[in-house]
N, C-alpha and C. Protein backbone atom coordinates (compact mmCIF):
# COMPACT_ATOMS: atom_id res chain seq x y z
N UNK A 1 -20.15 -44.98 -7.25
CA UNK A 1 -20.45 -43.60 -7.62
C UNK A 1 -19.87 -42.62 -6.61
N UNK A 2 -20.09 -43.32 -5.21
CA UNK A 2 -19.49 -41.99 -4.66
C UNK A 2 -17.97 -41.79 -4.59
N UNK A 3 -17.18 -42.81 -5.17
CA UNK A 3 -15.35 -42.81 -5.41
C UNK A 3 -15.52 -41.50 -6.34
N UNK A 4 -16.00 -41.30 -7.25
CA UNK A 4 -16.04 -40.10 -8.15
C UNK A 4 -16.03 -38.74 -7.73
N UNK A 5 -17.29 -38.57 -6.52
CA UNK A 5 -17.76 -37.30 -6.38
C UNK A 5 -16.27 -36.72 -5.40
N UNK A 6 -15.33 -37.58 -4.47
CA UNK A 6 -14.71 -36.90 -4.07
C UNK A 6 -13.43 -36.45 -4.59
N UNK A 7 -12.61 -36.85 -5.90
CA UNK A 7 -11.68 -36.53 -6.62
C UNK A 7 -12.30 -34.70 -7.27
N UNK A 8 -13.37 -35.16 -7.53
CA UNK A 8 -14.30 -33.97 -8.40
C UNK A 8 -14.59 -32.63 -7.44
N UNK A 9 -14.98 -32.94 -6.14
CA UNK A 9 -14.55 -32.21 -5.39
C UNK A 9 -13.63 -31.31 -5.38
N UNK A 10 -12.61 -32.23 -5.02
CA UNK A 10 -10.82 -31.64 -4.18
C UNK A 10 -10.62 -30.73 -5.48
N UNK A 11 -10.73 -31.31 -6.67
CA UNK A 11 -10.55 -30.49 -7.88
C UNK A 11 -11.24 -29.27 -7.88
N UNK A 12 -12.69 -29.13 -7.66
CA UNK A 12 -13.32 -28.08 -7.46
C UNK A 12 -12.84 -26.96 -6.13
N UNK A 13 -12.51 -27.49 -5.26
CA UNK A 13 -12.29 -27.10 -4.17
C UNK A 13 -10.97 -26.29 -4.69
N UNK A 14 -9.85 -27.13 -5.04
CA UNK A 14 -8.24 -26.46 -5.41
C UNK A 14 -8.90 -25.48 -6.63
N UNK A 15 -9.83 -25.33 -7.61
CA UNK A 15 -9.48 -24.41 -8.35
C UNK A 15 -10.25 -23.04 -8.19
N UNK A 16 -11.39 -23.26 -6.67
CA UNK A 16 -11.64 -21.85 -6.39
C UNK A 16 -10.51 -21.46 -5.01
N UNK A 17 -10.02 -22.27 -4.88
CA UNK A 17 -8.69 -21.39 -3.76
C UNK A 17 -7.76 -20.65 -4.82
N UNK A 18 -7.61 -21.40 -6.25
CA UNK A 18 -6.72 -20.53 -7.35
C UNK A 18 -7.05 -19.32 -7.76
N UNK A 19 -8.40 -19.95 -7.86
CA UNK A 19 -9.53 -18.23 -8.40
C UNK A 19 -9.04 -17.03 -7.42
N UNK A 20 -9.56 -17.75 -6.32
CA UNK A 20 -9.68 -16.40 -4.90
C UNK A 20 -8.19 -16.02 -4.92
N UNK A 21 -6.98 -16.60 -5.22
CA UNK A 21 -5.54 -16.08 -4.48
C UNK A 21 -5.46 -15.36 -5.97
N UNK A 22 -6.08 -15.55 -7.25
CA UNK A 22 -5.64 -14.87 -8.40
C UNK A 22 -6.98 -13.42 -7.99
N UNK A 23 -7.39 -13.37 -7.79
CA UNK A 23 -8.50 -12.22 -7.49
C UNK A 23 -7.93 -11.20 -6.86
N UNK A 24 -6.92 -11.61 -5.59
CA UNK A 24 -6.92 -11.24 -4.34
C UNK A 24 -5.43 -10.40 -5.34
N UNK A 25 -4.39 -11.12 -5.72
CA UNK A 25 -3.42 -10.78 -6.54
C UNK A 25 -3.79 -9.39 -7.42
N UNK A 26 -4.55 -9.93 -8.25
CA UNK A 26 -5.32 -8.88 -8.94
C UNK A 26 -5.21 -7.53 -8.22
N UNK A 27 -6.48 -7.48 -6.94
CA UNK A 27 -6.76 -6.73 -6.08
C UNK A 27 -5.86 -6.12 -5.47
N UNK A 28 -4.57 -6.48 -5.29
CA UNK A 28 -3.18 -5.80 -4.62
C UNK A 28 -2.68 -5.00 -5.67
N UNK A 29 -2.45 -5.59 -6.80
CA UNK A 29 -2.10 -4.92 -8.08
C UNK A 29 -2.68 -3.39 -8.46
N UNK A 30 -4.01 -3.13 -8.49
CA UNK A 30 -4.51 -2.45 -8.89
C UNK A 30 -4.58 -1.12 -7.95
N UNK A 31 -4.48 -1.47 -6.29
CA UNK A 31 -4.16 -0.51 -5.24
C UNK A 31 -3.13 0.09 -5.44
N UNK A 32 -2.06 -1.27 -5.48
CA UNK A 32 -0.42 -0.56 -5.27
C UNK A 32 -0.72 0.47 -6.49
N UNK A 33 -1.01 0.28 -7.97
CA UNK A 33 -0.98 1.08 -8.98
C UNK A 33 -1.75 2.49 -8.86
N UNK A 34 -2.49 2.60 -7.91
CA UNK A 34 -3.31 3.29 -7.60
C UNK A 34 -2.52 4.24 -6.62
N UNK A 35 -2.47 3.77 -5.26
CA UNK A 35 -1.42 4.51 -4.27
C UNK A 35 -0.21 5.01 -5.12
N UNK A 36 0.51 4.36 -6.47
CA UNK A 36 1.78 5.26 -7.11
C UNK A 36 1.07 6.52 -7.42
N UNK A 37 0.12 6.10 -8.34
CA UNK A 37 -0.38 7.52 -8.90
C UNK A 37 -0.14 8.20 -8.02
N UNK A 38 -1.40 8.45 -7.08
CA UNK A 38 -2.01 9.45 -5.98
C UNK A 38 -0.75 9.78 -5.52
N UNK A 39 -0.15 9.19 -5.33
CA UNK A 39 1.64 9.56 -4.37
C UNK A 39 2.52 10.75 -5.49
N UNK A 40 2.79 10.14 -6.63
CA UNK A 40 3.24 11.23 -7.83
C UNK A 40 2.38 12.02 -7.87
N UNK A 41 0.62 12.25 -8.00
CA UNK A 41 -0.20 13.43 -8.51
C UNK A 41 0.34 14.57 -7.21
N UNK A 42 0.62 14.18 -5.81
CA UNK A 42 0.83 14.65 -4.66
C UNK A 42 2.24 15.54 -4.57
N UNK A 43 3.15 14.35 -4.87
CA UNK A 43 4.36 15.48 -5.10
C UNK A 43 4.70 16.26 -5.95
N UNK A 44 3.90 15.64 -7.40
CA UNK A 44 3.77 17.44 -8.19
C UNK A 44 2.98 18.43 -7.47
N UNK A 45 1.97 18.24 -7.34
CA UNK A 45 1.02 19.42 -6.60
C UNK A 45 2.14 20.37 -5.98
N UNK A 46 3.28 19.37 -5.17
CA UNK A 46 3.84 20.24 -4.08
C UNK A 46 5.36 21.21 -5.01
N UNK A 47 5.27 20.60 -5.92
CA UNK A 47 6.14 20.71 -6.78
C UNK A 47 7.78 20.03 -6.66
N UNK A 48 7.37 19.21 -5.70
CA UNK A 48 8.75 17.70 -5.27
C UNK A 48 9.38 17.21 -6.42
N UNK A 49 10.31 17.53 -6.81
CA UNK A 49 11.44 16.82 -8.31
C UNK A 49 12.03 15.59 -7.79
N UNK A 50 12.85 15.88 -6.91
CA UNK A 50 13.65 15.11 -6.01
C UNK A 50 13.35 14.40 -4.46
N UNK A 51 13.27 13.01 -4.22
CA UNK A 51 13.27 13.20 -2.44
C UNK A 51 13.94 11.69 -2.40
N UNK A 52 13.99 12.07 -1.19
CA UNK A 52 14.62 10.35 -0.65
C UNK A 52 13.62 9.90 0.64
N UNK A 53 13.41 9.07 -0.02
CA UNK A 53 12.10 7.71 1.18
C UNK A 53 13.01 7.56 2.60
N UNK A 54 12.41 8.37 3.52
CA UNK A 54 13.11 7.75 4.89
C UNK A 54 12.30 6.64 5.55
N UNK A 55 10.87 6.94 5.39
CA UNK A 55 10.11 5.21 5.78
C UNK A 55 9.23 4.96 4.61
N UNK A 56 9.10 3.88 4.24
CA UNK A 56 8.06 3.33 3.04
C UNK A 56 7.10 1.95 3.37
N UNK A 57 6.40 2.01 4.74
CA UNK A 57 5.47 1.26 5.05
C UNK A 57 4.03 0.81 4.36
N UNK A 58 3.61 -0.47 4.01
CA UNK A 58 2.40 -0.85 3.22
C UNK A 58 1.85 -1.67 4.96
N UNK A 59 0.46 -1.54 4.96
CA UNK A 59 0.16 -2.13 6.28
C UNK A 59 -0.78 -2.40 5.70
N UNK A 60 -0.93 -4.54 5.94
CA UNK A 60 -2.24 -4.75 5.32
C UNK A 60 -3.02 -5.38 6.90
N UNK A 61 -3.94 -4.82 6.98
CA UNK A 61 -4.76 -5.51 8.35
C UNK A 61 -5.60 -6.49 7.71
N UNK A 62 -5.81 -7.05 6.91
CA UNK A 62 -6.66 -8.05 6.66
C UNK A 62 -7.74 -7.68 5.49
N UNK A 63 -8.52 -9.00 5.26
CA UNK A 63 -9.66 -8.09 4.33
C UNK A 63 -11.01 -7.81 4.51
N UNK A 64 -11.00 -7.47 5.57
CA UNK A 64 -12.45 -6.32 6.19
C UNK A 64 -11.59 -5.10 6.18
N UNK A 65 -10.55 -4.89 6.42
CA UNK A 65 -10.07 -3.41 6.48
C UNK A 65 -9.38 -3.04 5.23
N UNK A 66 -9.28 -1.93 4.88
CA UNK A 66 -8.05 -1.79 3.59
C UNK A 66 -6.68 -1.24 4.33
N UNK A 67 -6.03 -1.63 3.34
CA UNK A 67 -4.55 -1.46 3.27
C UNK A 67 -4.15 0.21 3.50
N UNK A 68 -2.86 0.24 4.11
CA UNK A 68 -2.49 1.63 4.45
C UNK A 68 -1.17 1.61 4.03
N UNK A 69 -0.78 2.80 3.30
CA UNK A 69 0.57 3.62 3.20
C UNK A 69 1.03 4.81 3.78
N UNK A 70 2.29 4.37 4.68
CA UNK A 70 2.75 5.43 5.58
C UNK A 70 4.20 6.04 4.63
N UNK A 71 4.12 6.95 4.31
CA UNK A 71 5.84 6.96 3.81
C UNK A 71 6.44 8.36 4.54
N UNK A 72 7.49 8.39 5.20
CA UNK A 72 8.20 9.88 5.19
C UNK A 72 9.37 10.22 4.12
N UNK A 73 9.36 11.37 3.81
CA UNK A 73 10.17 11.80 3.02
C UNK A 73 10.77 13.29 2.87
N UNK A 74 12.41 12.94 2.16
CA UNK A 74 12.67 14.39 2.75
C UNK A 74 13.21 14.95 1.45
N UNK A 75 12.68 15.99 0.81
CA UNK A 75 12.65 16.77 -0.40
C UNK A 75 14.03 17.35 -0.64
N UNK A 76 14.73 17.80 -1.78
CA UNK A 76 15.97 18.53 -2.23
C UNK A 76 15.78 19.74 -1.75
N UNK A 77 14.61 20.20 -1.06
CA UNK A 77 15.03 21.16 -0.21
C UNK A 77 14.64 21.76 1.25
N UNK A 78 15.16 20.67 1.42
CA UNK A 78 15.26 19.97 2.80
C UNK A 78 13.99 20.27 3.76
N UNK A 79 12.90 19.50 2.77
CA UNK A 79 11.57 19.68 3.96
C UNK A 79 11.14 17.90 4.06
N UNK A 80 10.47 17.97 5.09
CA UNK A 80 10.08 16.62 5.41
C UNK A 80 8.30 16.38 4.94
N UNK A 81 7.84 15.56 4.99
CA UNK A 81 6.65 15.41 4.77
C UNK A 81 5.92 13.57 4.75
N UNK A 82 4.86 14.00 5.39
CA UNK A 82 4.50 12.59 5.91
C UNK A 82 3.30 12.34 4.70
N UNK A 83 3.51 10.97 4.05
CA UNK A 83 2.12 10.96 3.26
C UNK A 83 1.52 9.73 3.61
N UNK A 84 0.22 9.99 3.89
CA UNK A 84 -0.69 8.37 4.30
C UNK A 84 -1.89 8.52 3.26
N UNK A 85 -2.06 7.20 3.17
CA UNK A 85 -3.37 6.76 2.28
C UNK A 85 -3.96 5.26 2.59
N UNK A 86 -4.87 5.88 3.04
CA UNK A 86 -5.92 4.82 3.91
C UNK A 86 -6.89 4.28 2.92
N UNK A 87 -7.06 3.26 2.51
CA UNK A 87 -8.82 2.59 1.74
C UNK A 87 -8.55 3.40 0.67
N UNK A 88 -9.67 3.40 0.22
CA UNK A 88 -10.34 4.09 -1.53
C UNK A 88 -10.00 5.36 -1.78
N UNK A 89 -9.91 6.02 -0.54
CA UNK A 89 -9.74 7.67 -0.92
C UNK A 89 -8.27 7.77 -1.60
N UNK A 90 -8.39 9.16 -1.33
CA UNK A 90 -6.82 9.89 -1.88
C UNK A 90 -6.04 10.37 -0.62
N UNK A 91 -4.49 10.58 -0.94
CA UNK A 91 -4.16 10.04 0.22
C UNK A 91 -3.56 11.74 0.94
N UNK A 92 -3.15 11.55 1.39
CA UNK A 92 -2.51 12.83 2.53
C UNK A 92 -1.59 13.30 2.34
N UNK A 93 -0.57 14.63 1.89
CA UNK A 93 0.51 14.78 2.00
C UNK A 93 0.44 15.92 3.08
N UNK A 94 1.23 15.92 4.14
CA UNK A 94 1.66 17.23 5.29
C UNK A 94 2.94 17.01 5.55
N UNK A 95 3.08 18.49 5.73
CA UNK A 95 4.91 19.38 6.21
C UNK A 95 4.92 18.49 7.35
N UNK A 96 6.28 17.74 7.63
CA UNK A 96 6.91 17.47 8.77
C UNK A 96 8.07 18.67 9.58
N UNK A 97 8.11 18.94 10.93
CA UNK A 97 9.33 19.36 10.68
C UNK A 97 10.12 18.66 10.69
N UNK A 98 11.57 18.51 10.96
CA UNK A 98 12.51 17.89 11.07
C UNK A 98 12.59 16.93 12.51
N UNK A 99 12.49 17.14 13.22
CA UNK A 99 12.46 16.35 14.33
C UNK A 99 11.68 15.58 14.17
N UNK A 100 10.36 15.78 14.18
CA UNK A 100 9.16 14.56 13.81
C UNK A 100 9.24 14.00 12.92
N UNK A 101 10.21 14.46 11.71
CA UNK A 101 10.42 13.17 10.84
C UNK A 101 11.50 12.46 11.32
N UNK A 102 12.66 13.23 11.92
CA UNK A 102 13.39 11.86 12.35
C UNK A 102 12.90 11.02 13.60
N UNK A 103 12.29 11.97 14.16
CA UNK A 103 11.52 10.89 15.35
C UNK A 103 10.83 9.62 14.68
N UNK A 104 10.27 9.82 13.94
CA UNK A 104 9.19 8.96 13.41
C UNK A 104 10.06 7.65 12.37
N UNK A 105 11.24 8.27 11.92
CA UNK A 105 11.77 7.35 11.17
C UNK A 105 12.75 6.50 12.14
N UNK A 106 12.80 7.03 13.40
CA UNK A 106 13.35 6.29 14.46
C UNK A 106 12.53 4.78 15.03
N UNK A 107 11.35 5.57 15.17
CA UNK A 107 9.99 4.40 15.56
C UNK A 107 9.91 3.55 14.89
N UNK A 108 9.83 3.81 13.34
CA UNK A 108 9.47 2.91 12.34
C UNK A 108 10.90 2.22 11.23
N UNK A 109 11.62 2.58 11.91
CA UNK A 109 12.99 2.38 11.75
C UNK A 109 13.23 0.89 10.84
């Protein structure tokens, strides 16, 4: 009897590591979809048509912390702007000037 219980196991065992990495999948999915929005609702607000991504950082620290998006970007008319979005909330857009965005796209280069 006990030849049984450990095949039945490993089986049990492999199909909640499937569960948890399909959960966790899930769970990335639904952020990233989340951070697009908030990122587009942001550059309409500002009224942004056009820009080009000078940094596009995702920072995951683990899962006690949430995930962060750093992006700089520089608009068709020619302003810079840093947007972060930390955890659950909504995320940040502020004026860069020009130096601090290229500084910063230097750092994170």
């Amino acid at each position: 009897m006990e030849q049984g219980i450990k095949p039945v196991a490993l089986v049990g065992l492999v199909l909640l590591i499937l569960l948890a990495a399909l959960l966790q999948a899930l769970r990335v999915r639904r952020w990233k979809q989340k951070v697009k929005a908030d990122f587009e609702a942001a550059l309409q607000h500002l009224h942004i048509e056009t820009y080009e991504l000078l940094v596009d950082r995702n920072l995951s620290r683990g899962t006690r912390r949430p995930p962060e998006t750093y992006r700089i970007l520089h608009d068709h008319k020619d302003h810079y702007f840093l947007y972060l979005h930390c955890g659950g909330g909504p995320g940040v857009m502020n004026p860069l000037t020009k130096e601090r965005a290229l500084l910063a796209v230097q750092v994170n280069g």
